[in-house]
PDB file of N, CA and C in Angstrom:
ATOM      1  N   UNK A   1       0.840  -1.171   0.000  1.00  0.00           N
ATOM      2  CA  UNK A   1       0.000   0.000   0.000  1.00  0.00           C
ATOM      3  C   UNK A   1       0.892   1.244   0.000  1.00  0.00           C
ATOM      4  N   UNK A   2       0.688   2.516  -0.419  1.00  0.00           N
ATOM      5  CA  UNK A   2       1.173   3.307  -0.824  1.00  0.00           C
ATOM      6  C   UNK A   2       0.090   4.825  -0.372  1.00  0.00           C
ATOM      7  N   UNK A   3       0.255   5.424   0.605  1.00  0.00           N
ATOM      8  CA  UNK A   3      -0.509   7.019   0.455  1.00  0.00           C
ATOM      9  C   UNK A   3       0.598   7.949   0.407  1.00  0.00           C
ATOM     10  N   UNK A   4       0.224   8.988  -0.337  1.00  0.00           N
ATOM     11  CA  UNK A   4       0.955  10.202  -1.045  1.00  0.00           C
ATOM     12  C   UNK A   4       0.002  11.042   0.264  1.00  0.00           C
ATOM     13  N   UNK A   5       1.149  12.213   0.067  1.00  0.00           N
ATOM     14  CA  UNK A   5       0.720  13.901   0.568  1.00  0.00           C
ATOM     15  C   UNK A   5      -1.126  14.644   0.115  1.00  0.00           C
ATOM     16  N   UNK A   6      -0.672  14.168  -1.167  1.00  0.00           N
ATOM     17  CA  UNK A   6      -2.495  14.574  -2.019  1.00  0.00           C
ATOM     18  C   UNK A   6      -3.483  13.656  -1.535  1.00  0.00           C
ATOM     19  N   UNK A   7      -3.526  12.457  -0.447  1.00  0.00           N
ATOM     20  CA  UNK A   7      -4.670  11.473  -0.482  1.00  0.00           C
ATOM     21  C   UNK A   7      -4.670  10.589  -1.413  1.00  0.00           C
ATOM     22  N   UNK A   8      -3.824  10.575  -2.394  1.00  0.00           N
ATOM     23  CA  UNK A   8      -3.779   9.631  -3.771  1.00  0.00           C
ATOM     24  C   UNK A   8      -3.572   8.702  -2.897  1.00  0.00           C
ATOM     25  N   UNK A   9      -4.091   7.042  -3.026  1.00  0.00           N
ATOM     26  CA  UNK A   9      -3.706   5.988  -2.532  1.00  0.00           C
ATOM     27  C   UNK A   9      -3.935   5.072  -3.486  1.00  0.00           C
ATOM     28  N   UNK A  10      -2.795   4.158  -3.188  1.00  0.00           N
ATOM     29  CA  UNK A  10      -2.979   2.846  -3.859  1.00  0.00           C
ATOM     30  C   UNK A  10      -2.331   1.281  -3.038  1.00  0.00           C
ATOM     31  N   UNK A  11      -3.240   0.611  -3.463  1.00  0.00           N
ATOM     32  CA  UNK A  11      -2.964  -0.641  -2.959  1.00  0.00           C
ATOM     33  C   UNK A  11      -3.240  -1.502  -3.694  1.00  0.00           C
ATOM     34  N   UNK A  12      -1.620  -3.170  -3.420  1.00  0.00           N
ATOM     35  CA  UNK A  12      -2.041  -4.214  -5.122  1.00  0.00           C
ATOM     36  C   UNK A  12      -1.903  -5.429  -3.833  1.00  0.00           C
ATOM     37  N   UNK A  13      -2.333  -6.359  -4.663  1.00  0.00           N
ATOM     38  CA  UNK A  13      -2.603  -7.597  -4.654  1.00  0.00           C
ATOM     39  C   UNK A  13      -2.114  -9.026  -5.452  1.00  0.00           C
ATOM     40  N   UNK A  14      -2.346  -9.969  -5.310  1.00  0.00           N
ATOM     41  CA  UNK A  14      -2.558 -11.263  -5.858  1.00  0.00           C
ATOM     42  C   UNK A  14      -3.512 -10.711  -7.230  1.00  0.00           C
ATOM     43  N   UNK A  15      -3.437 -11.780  -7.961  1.00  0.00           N
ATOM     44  CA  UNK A  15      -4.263 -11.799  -9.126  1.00  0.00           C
ATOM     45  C   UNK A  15      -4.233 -10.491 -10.235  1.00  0.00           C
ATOM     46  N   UNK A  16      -3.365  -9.447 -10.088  1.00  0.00           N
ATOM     47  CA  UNK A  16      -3.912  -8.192 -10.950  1.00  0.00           C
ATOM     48  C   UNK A  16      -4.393  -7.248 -10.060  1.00  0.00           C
ATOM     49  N   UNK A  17      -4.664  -7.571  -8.593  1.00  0.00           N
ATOM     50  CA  UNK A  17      -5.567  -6.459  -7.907  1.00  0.00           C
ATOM     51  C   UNK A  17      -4.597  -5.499  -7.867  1.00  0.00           C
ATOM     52  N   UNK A  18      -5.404  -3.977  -8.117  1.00  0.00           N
ATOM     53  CA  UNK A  18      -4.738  -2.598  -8.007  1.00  0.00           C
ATOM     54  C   UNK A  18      -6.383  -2.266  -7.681  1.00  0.00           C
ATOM     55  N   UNK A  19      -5.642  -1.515  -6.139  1.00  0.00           N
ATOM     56  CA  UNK A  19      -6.943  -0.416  -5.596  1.00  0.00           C
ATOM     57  C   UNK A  19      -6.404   0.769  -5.407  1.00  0.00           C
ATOM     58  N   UNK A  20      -7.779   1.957  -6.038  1.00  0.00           N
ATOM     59  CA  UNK A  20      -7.171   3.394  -6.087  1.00  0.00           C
ATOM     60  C   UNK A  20      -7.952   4.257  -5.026  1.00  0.00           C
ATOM     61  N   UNK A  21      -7.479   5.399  -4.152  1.00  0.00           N
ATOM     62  CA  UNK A  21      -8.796   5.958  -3.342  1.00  0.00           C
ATOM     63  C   UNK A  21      -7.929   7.372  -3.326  1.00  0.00           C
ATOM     64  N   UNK A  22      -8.721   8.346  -4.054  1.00  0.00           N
ATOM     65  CA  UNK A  22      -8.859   9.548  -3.865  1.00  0.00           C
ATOM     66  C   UNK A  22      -8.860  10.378  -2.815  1.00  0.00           C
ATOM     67  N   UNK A  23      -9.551   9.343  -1.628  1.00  0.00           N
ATOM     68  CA  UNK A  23     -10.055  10.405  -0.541  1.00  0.00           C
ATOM     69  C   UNK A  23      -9.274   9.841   0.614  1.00  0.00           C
ATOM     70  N   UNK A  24      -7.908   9.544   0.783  1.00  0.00           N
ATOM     71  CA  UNK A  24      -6.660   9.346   1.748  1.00  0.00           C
ATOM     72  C   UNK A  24      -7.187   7.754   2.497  1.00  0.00           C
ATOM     73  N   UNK A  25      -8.107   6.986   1.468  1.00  0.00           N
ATOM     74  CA  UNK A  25      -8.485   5.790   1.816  1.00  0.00           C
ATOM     75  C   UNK A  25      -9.907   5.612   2.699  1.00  0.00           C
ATOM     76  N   UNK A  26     -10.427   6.498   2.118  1.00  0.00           N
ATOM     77  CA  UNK A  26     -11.972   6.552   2.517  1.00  0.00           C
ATOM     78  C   UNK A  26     -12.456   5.465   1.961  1.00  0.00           C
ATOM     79  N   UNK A  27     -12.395   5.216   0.523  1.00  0.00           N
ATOM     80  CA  UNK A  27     -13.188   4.688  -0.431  1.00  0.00           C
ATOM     81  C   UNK A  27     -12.319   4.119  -1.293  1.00  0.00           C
ATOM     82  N   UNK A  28     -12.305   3.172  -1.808  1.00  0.00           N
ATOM     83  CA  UNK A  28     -11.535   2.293  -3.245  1.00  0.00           C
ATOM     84  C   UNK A  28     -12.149   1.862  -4.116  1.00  0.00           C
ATOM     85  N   UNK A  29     -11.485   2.382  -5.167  1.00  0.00           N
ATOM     86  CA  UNK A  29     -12.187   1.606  -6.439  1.00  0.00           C
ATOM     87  C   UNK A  29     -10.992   1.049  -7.109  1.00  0.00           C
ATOM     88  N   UNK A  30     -11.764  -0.423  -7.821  1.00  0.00           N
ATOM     89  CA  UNK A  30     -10.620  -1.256  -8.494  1.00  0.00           C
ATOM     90  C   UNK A  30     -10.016  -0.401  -9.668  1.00  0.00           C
ATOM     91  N   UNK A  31      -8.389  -1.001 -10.229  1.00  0.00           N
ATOM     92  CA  UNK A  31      -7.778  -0.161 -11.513  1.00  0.00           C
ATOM     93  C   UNK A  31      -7.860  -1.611 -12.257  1.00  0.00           C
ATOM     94  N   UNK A  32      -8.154  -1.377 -13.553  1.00  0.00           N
ATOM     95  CA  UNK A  32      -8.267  -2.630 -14.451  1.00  0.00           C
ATOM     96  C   UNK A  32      -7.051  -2.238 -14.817  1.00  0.00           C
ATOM     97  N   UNK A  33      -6.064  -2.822 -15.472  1.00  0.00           N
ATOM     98  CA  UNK A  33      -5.079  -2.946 -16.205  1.00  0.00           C
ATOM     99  C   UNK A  33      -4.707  -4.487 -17.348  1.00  0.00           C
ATOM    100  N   UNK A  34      -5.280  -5.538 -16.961  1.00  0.00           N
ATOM    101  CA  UNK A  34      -5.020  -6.492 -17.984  1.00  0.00           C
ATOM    102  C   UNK A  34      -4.009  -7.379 -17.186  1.00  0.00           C
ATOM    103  N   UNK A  35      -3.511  -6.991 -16.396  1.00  0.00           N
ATOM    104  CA  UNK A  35      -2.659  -7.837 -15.763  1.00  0.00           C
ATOM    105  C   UNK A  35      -2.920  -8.727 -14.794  1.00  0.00           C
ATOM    106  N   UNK A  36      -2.356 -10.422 -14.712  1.00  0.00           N
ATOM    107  CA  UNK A  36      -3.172 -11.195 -13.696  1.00  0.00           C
ATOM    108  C   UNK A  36      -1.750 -11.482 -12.751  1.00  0.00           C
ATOM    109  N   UNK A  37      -0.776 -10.403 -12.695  1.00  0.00           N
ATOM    110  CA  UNK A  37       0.156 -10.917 -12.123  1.00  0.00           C
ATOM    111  C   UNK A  37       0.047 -10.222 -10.812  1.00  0.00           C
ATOM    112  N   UNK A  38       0.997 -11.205  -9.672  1.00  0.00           N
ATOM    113  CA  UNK A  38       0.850 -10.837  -7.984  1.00  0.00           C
ATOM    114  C   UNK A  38       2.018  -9.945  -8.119  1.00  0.00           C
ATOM    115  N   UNK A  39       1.291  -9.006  -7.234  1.00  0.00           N
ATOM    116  CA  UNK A  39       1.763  -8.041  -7.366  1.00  0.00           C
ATOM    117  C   UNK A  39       2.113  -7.537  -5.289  1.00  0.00           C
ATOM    118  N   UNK A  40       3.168  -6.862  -5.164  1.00  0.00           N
ATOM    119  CA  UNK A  40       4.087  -7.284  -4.002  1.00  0.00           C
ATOM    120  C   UNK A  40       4.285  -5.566  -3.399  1.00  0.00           C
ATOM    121  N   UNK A  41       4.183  -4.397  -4.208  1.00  0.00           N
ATOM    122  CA  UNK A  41       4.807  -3.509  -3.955  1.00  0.00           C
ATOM    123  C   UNK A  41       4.164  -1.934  -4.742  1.00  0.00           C
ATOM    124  N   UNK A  42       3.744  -1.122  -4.083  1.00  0.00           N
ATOM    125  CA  UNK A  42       3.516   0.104  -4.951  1.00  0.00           C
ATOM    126  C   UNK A  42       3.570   1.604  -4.383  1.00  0.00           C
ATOM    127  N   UNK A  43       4.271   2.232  -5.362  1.00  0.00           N
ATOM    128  CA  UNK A  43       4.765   3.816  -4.620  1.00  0.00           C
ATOM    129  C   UNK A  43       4.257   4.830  -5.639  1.00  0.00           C
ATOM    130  N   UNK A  44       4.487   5.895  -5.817  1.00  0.00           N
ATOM    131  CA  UNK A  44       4.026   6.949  -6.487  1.00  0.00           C
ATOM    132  C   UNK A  44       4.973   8.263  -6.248  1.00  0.00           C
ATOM    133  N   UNK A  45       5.044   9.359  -7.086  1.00  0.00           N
ATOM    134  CA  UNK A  45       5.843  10.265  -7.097  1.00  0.00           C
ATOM    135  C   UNK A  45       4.670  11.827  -7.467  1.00  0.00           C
ATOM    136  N   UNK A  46       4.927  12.857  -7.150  1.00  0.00           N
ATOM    137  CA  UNK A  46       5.249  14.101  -7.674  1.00  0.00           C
ATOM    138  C   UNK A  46       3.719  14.472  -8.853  1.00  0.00           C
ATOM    139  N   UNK A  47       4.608  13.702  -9.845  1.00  0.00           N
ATOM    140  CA  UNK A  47       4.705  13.884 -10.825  1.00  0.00           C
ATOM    141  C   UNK A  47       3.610  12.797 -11.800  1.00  0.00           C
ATOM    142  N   UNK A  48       3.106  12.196 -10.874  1.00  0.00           N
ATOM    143  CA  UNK A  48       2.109  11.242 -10.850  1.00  0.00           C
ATOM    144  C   UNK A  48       2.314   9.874 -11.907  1.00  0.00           C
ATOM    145  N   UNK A  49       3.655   9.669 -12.055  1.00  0.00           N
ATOM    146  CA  UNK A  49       4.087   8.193 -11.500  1.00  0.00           C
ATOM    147  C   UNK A  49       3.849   7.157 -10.485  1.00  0.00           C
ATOM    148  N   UNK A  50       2.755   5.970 -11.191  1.00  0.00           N
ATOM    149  CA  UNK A  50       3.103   4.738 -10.098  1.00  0.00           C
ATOM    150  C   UNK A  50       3.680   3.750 -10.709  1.00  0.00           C
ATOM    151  N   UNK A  51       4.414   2.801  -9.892  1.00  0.00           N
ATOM    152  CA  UNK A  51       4.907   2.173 -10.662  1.00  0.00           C
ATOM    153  C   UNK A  51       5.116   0.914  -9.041  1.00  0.00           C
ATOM    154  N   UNK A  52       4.653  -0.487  -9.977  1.00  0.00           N
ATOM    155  CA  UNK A  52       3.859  -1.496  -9.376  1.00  0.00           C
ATOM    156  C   UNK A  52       4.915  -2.790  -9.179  1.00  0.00           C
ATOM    157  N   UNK A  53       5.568  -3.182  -8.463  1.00  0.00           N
ATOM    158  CA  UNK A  53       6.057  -4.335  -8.534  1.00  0.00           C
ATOM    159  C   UNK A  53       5.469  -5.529  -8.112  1.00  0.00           C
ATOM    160  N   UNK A  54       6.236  -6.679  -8.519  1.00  0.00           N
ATOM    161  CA  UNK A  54       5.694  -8.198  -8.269  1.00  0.00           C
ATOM    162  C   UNK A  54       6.614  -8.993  -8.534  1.00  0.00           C
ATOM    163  N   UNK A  55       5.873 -10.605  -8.714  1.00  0.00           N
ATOM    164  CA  UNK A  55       6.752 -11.780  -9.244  1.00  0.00           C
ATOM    165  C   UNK A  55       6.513 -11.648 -10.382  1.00  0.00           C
ATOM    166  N   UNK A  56       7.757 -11.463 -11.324  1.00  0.00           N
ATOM    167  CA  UNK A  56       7.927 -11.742 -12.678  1.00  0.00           C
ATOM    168  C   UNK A  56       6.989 -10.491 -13.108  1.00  0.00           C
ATOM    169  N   UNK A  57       6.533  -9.486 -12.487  1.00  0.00           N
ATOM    170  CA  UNK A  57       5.398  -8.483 -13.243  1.00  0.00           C
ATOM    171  C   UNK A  57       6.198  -6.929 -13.055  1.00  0.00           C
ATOM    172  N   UNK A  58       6.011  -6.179 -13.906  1.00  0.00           N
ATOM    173  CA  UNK A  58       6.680  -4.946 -13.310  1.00  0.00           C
ATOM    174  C   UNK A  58       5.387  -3.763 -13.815  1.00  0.00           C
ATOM    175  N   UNK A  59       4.739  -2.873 -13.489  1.00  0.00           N
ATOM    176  CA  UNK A  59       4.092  -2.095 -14.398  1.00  0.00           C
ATOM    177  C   UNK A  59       4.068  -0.670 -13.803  1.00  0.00           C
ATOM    178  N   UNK A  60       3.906   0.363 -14.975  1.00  0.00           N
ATOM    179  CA  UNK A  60       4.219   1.572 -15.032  1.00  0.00           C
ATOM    180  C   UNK A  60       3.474   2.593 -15.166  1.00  0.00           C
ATOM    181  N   UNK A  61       2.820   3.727 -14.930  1.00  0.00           N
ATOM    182  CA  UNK A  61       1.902   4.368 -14.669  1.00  0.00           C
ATOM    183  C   UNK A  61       2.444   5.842 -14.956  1.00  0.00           C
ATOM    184  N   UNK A  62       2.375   6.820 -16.256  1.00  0.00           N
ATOM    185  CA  UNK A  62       2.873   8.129 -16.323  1.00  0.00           C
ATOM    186  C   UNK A  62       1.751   9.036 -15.995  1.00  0.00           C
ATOM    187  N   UNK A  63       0.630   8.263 -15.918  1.00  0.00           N
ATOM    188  CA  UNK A  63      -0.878   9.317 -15.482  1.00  0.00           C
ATOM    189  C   UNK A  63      -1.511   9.413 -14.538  1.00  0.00           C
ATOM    190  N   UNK A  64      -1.020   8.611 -13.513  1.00  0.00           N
ATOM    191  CA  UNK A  64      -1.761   8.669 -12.124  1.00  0.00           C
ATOM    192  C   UNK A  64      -2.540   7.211 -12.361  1.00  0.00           C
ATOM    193  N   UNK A  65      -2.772   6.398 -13.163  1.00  0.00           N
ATOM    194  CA  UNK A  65      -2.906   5.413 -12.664  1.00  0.00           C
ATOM    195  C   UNK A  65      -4.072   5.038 -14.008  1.00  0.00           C
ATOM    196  N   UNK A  66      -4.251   6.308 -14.997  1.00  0.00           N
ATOM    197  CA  UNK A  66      -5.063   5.932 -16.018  1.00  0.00           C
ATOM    198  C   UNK A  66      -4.664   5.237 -16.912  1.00  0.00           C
ATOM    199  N   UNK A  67      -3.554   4.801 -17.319  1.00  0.00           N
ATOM    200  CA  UNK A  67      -3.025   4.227 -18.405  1.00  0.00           C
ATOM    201  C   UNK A  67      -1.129   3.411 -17.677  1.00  0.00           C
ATOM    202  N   UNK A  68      -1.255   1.910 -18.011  1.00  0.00           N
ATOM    203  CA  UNK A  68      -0.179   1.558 -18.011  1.00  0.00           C
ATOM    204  C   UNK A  68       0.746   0.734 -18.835  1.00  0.00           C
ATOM    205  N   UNK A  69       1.753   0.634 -18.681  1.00  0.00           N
ATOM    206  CA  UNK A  69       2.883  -0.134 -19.314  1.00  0.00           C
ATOM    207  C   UNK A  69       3.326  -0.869 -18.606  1.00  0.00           C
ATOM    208  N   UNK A  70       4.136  -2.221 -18.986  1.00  0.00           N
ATOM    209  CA  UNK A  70       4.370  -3.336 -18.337  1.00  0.00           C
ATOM    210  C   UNK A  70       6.107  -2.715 -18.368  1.00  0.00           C
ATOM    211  N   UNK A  71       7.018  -2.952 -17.635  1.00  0.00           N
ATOM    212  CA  UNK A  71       8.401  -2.887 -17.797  1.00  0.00           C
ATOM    213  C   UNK A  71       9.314  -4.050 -17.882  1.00  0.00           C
ATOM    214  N   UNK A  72       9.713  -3.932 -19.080  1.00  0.00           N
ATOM    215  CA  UNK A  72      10.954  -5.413 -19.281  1.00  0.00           C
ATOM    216  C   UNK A  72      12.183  -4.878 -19.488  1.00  0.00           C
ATOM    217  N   UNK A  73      12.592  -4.180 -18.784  1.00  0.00           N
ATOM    218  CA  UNK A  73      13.802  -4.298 -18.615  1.00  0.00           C
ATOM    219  C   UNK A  73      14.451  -5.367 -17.828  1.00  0.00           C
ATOM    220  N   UNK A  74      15.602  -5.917 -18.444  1.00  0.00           N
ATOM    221  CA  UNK A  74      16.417  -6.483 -17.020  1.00  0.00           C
ATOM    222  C   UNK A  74      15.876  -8.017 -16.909  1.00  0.00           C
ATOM    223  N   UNK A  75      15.655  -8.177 -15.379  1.00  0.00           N
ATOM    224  CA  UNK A  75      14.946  -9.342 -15.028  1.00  0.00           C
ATOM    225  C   UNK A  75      13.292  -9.397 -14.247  1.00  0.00           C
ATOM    226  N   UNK A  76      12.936  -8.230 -14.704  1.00  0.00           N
ATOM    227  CA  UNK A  76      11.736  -7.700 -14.429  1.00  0.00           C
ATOM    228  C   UNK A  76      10.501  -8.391 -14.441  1.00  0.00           C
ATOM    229  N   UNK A  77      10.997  -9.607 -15.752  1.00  0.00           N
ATOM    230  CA  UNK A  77      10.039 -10.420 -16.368  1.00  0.00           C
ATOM    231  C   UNK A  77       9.949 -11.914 -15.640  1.00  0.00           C
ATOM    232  N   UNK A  78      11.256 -12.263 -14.924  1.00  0.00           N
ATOM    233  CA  UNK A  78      11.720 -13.385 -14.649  1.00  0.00           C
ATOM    234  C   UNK A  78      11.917 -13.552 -12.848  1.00  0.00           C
ATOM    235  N   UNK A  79      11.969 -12.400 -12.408  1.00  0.00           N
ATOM    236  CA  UNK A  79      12.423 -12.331 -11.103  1.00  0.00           C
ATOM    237  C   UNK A  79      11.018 -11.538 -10.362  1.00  0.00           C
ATOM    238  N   UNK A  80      11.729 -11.347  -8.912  1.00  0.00           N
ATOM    239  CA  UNK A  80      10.386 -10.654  -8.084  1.00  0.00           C
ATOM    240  C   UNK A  80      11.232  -9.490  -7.255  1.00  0.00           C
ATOM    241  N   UNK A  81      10.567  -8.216  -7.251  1.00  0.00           N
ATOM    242  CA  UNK A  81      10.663  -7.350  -6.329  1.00  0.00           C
ATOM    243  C   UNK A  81       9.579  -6.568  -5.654  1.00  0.00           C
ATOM    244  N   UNK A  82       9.866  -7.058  -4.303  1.00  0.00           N
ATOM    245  CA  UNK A  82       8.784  -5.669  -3.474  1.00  0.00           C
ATOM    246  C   UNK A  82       8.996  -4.687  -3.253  1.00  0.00           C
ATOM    247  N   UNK A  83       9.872  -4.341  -2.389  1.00  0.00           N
ATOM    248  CA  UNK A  83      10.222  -3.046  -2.023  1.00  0.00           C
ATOM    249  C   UNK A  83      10.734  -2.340  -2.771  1.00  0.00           C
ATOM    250  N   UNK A  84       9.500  -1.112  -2.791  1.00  0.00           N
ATOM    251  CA  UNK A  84       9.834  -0.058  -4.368  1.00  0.00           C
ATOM    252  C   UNK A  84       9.626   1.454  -2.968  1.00  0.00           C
ATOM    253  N   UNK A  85      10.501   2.365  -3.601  1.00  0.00           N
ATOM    254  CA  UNK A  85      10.125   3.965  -3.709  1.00  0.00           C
ATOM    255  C   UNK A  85      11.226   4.651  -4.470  1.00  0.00           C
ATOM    256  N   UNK A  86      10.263   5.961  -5.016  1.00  0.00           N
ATOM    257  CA  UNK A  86      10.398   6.853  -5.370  1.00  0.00           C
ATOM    258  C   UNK A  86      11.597   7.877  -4.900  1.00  0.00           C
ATOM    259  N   UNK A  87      12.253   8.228  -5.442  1.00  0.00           N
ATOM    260  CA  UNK A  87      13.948   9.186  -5.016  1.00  0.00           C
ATOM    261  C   UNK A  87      12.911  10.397  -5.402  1.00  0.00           C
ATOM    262  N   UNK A  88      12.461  10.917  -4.301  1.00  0.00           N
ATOM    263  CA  UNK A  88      11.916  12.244  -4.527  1.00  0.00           C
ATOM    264  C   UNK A  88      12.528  13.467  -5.306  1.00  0.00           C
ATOM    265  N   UNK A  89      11.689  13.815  -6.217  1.00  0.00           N
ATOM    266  CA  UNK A  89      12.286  15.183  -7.055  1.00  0.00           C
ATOM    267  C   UNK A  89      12.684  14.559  -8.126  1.00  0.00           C
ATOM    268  N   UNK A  90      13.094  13.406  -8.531  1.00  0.00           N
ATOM    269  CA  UNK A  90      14.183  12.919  -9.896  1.00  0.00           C
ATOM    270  C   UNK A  90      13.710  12.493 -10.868  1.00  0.00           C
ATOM    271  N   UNK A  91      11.958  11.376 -10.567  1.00  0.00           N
ATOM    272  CA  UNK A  91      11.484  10.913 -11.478  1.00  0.00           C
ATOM    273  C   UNK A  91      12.203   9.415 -11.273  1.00  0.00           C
ATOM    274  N   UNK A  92      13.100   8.889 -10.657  1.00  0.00           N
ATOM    275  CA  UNK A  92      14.086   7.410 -10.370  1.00  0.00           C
ATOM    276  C   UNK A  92      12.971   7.052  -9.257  1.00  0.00           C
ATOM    277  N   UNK A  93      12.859   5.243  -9.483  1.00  0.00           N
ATOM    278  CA  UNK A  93      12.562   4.606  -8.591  1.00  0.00           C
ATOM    279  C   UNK A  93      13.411   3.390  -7.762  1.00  0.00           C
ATOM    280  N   UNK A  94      13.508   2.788  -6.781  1.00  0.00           N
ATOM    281  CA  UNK A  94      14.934   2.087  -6.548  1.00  0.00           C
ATOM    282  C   UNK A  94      13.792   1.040  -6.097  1.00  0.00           C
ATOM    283  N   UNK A  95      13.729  -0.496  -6.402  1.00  0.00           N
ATOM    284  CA  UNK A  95      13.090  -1.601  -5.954  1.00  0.00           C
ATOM    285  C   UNK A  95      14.009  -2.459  -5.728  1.00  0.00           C
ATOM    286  N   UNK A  96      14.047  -3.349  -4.299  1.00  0.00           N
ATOM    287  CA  UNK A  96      14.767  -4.257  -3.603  1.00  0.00           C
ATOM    288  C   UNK A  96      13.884  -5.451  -3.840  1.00  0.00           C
ATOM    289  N   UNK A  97      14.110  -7.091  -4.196  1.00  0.00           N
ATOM    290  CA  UNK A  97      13.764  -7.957  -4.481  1.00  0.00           C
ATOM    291  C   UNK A  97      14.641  -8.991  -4.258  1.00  0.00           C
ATOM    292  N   UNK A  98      14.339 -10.627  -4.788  1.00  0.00           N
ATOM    293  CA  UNK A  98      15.365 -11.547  -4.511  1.00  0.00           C
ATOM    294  C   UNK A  98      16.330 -11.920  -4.730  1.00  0.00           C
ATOM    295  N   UNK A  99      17.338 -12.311  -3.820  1.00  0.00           N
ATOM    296  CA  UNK A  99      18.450 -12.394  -3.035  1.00  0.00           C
ATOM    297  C   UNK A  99      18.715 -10.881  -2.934  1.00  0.00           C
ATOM    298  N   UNK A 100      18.574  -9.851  -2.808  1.00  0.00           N
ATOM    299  CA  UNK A 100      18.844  -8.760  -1.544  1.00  0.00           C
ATOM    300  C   UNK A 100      18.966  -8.043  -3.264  1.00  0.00           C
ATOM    301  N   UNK A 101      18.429  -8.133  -4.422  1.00  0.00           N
ATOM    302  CA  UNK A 101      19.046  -7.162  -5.083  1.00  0.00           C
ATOM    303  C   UNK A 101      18.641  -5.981  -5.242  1.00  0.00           C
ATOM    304  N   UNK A 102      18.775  -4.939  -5.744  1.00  0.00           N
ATOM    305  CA  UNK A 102      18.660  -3.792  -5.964  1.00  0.00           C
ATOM    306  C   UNK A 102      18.405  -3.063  -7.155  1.00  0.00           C
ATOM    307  N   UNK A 103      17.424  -2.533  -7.671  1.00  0.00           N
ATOM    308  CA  UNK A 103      17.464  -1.683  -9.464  1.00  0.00           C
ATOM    309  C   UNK A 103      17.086  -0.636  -9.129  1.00  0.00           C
ATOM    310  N   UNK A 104      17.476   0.341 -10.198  1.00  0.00           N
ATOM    311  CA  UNK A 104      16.855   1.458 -10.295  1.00  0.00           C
ATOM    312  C   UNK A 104      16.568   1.430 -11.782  1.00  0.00           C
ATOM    313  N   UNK A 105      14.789   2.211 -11.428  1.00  0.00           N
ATOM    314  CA  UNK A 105      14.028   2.599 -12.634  1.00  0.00           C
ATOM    315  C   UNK A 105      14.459   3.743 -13.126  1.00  0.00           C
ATOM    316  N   UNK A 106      14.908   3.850 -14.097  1.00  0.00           N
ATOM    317  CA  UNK A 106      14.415   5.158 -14.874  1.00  0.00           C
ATOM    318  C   UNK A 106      13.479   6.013 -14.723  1.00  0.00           C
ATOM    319  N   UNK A 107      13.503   7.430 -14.937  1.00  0.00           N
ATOM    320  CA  UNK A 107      12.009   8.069 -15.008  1.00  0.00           C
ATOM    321  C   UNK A 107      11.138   7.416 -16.446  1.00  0.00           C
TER     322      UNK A 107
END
C-alpha cells in the first residue's frame, strides 16, 4: 500500500488487484489494467508516476494510474521485487527484491 501527501492511494494484490482511493483511503475503487500478475509492492511520485512491482510483473503508470505499461527491462520479467520507492524530485525509482538485489528505474 502506498498514500501520497495529495490522499492519492494505492494498494495491489494477488491476481492483478490494483486499488485506487482519492479520498486518503476513505473509499476504493478497483484499476483494471489487464494484468493477472501478484503483485508485491507500490509507490508513487510528484509527478504522478506509479509504478507497481511483483513476481515476474513490473508495471508503469505516467498518469496517475489511467493508463499503463508493463516494464521489461532487465529481469523484471523473470524475477520478483517488493520493495519499491520513489527518489523524490528525480522521477528514479529504486526496488529491492530476490536475493537482496537492488534496481533502479528510470524516469
Amino acid at each position: 500500500m502506498h498514500l501520497n501527501d495529495t490522499g492519492e492511494s494505492y494498494a495491489v494484490g494477488q491476481r492483478g488487484l490494483i486499488l485506487k482511493s482519492a479520498d486518503a483511503g476513505a473509499s476504493w475503487q478497483p484499476v483494471l489494467t489487464g494484468s493477472k500478475g501478484n503483485f508485491l509492492g507500490v509507490t508513487t511520485n510528484e509527478q504522478g508516476q506509479v509504478v507497481i512491482t511483483g513476481m515476474r510483473v513490473m508495471l508503469r503508470s505516467h498518469d496517475r494510474g489511467a493508463t499503463w505499461k508493463e516494464i521489461r527491462d532487465g529481469d523484471t520479467t523473470t524475477d520478483w521485487y517488493q520493495a519499491v520507492k520513489t527518489v523524490s524530485g528525480s522521477g528514479r525509482v529504486m526496488a529491492v527484491g530476490h536475493s537482496g538485489k537492488i534496481i533502479q528505474i528510470g524516469s
